[in-house]
PDB file of N, CA and C in Angstrom:
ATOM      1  N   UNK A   1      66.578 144.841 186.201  1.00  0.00           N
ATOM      2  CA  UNK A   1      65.277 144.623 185.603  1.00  0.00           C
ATOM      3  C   UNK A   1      65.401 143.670 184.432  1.00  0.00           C
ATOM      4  N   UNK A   2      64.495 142.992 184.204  1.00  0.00           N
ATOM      5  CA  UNK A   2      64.095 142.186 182.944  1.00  0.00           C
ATOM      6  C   UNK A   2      64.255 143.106 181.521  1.00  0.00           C
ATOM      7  N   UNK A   3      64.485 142.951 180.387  1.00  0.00           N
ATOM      8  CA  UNK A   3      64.713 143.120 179.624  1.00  0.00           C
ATOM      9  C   UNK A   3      63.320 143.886 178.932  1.00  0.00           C
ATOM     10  N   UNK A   4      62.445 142.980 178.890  1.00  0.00           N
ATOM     11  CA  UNK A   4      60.973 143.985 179.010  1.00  0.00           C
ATOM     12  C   UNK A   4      60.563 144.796 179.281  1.00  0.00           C
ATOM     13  N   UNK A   5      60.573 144.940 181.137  1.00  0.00           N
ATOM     14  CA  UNK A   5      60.504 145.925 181.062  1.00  0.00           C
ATOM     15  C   UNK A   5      61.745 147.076 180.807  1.00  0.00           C
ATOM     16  N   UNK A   6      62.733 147.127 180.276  1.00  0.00           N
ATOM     17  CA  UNK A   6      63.922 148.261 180.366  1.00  0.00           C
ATOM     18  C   UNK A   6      63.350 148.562 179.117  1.00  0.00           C
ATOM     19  N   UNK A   7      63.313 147.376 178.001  1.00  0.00           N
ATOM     20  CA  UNK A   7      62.625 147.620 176.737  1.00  0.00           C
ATOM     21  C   UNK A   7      60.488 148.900 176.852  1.00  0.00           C
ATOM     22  N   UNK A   8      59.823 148.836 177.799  1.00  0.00           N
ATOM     23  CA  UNK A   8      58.825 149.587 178.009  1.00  0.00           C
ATOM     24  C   UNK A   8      59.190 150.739 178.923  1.00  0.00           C
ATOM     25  N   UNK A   9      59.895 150.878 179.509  1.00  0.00           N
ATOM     26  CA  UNK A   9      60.469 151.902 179.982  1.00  0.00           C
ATOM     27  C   UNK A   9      60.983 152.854 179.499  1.00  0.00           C
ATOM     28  N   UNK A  10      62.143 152.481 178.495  1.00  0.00           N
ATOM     29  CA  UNK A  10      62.624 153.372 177.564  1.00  0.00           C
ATOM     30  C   UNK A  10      61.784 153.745 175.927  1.00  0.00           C
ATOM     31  N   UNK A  11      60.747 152.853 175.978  1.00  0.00           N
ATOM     32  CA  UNK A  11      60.181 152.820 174.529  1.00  0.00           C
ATOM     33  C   UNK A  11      60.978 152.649 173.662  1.00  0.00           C
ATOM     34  N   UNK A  12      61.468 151.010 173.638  1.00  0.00           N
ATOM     35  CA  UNK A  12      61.854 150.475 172.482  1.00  0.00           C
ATOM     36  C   UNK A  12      60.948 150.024 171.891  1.00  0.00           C
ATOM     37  N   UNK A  13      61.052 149.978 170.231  1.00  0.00           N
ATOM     38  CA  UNK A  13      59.898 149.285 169.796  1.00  0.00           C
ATOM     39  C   UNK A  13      60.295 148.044 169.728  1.00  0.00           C
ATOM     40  N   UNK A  14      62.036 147.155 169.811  1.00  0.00           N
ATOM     41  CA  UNK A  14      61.881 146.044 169.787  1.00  0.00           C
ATOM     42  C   UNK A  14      62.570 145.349 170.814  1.00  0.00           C
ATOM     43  N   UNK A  15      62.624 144.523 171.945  1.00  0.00           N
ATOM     44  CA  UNK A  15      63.361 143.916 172.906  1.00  0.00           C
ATOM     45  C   UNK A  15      64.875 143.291 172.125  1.00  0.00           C
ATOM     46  N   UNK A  16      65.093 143.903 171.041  1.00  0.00           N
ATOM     47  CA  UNK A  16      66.408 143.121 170.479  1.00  0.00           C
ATOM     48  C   UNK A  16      67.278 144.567 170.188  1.00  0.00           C
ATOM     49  N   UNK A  17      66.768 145.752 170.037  1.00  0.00           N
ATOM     50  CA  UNK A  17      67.434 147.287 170.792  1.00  0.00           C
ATOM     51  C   UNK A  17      68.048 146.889 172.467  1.00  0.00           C
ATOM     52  N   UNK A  18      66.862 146.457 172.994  1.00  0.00           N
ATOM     53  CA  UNK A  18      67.297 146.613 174.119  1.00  0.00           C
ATOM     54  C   UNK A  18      67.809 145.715 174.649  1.00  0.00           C
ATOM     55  N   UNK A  19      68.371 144.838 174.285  1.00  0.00           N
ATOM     56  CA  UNK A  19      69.028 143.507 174.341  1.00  0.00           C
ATOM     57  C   UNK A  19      70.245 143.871 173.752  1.00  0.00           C
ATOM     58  N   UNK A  20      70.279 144.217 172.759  1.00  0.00           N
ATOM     59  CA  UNK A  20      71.972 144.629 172.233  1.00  0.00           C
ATOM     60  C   UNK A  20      72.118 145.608 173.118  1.00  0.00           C
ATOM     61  N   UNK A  21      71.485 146.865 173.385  1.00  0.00           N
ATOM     62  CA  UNK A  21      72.507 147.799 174.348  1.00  0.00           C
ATOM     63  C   UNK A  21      72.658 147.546 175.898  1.00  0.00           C
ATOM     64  N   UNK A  22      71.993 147.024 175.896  1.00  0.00           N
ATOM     65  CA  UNK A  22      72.137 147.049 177.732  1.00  0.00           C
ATOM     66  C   UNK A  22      72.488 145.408 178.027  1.00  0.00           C
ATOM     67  N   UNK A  23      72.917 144.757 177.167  1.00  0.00           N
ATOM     68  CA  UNK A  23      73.209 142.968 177.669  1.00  0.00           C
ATOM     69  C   UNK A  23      74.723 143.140 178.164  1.00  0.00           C
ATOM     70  N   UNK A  24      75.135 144.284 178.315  1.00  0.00           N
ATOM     71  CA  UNK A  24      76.841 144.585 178.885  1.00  0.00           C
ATOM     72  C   UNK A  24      76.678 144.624 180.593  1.00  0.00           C
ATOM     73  N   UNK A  25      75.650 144.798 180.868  1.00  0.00           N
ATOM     74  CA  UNK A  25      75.321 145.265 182.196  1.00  0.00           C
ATOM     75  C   UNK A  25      74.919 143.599 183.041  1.00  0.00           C
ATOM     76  N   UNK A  26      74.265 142.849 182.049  1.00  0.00           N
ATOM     77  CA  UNK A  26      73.891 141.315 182.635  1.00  0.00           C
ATOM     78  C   UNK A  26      74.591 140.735 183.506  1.00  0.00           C
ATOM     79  N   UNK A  27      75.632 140.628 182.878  1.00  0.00           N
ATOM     80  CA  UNK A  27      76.626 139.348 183.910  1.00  0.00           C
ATOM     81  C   UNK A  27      75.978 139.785 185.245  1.00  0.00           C
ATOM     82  N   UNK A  28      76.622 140.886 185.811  1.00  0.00           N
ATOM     83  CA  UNK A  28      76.490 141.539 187.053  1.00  0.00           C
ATOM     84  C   UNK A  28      75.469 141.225 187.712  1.00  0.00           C
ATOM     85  N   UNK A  29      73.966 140.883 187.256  1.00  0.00           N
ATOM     86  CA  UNK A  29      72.782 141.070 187.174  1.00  0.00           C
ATOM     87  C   UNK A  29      72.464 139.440 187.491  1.00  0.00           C
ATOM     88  N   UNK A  30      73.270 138.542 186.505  1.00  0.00           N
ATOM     89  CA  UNK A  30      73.186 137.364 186.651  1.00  0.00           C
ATOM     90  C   UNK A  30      73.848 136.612 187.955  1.00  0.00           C
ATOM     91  N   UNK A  31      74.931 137.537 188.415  1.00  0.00           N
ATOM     92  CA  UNK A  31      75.887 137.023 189.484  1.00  0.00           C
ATOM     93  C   UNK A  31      74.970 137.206 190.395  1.00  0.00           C
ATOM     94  N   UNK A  32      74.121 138.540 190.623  1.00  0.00           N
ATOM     95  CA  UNK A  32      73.520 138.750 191.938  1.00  0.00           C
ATOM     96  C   UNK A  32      72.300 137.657 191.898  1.00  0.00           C
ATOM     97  N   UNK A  33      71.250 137.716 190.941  1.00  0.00           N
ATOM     98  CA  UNK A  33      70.830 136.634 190.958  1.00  0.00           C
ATOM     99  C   UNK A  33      71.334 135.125 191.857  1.00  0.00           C
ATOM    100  N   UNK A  34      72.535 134.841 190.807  1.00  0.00           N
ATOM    101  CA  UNK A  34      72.491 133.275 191.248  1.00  0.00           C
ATOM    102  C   UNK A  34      73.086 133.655 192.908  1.00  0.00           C
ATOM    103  N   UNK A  35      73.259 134.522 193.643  1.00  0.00           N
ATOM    104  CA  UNK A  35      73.799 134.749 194.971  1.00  0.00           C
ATOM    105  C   UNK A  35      72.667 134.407 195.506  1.00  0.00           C
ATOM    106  N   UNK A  36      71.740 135.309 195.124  1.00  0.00           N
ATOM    107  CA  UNK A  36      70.282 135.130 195.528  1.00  0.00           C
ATOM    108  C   UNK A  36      69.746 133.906 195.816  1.00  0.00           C
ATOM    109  N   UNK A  37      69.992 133.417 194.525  1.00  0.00           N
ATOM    110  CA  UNK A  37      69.481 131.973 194.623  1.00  0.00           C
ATOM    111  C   UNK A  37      69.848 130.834 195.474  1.00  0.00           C
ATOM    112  N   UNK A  38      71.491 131.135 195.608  1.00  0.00           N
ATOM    113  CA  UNK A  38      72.746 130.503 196.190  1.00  0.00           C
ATOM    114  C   UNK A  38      71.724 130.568 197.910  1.00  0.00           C
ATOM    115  N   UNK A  39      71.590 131.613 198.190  1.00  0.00           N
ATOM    116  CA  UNK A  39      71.017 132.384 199.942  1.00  0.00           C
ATOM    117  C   UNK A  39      69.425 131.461 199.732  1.00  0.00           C
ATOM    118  N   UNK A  40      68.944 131.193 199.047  1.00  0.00           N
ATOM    119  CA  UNK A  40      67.184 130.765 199.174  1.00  0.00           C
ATOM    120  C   UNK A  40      67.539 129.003 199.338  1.00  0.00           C
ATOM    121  N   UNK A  41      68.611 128.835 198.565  1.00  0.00           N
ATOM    122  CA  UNK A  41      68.398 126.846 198.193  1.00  0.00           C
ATOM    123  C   UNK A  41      69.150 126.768 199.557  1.00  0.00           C
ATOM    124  N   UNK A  42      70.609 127.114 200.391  1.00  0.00           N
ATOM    125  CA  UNK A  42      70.783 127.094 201.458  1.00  0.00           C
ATOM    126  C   UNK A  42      70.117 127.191 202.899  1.00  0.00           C
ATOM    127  N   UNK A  43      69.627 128.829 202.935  1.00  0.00           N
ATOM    128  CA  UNK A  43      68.115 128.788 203.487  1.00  0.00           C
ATOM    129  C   UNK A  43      67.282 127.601 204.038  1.00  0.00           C
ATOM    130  N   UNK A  44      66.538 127.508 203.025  1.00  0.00           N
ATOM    131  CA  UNK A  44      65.442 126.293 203.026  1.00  0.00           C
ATOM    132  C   UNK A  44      66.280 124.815 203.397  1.00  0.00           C
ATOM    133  N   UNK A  45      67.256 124.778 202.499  1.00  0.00           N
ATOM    134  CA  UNK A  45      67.971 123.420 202.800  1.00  0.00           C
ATOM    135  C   UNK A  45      68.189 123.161 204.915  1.00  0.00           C
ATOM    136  N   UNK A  46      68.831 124.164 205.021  1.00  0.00           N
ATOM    137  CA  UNK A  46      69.049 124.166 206.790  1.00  0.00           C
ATOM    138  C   UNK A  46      67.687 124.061 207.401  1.00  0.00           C
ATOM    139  N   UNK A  47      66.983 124.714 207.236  1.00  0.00           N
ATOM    140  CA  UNK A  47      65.063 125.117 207.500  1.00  0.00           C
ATOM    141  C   UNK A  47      64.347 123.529 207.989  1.00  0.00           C
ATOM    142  N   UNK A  48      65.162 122.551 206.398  1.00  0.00           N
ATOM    143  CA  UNK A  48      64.362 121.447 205.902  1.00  0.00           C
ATOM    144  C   UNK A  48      65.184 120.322 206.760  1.00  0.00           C
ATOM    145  N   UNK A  49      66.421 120.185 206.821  1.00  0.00           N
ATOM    146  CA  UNK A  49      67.313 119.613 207.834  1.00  0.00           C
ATOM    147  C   UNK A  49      67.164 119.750 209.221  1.00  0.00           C
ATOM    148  N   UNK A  50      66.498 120.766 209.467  1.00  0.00           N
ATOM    149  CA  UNK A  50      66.139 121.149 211.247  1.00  0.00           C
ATOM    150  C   UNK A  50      65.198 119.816 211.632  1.00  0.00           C
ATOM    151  N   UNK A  51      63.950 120.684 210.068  1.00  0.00           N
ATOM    152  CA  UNK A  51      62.628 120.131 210.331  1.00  0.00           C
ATOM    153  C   UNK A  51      62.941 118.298 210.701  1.00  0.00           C
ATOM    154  N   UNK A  52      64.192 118.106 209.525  1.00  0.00           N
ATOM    155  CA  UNK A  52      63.996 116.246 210.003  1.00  0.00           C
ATOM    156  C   UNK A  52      64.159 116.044 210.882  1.00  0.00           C
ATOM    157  N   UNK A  53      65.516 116.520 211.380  1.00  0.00           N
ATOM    158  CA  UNK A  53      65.985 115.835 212.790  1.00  0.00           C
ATOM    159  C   UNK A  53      64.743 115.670 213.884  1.00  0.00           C
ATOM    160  N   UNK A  54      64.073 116.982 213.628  1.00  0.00           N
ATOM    161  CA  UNK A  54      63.044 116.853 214.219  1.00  0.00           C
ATOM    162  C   UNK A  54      62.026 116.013 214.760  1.00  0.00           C
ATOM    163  N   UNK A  55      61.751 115.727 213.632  1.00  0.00           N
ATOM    164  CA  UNK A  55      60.776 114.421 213.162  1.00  0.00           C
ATOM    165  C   UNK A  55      61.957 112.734 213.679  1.00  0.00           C
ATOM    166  N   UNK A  56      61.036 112.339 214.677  1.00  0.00           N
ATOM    167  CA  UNK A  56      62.243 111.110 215.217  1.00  0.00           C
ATOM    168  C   UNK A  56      61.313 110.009 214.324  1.00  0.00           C
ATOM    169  N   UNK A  57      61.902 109.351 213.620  1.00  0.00           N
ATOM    170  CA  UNK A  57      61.042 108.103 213.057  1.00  0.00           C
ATOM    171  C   UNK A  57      60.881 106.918 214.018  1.00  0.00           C
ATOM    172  N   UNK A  58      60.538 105.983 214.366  1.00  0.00           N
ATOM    173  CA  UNK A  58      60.655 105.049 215.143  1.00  0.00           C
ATOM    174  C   UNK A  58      61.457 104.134 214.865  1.00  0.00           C
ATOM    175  N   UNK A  59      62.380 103.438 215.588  1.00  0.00           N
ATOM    176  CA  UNK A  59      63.083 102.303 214.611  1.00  0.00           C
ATOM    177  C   UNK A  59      62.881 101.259 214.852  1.00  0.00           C
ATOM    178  N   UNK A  60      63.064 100.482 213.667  1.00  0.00           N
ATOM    179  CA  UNK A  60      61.987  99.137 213.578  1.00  0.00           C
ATOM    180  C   UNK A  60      63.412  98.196 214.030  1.00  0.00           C
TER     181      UNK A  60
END
């Protein structure tokens, strides 16, 4: 989760409580992320490469 909400969840009164205690847990959080991200830009990239070949242009 975002920091916000962990911060309204637990009733911090300030996102910098909940930023010092729980920013030990991030990395982890950040790795899965960029995996995530890593799986969506690949994804689409193959998706978008199909689509060209697809598309025959004419040649002049």
């Amino acid at each position: 989760m975002d920091l916000r909400t962990v911060q309204g969840q637990l009733g911090h009164a300030s996102i910098v409580l909940s930023a010092d205690t729980y920013t030990s847990v991030l990395p982890e959080l950040y790795h899965e992320a960029a995996e995530a991200t890593a799986r969506l830009v690949l994804t689409t990239a193959r998706t978008t490469a199909r689509k060209v070949r697809r598309i025959r242009l004419p040649q002049t």
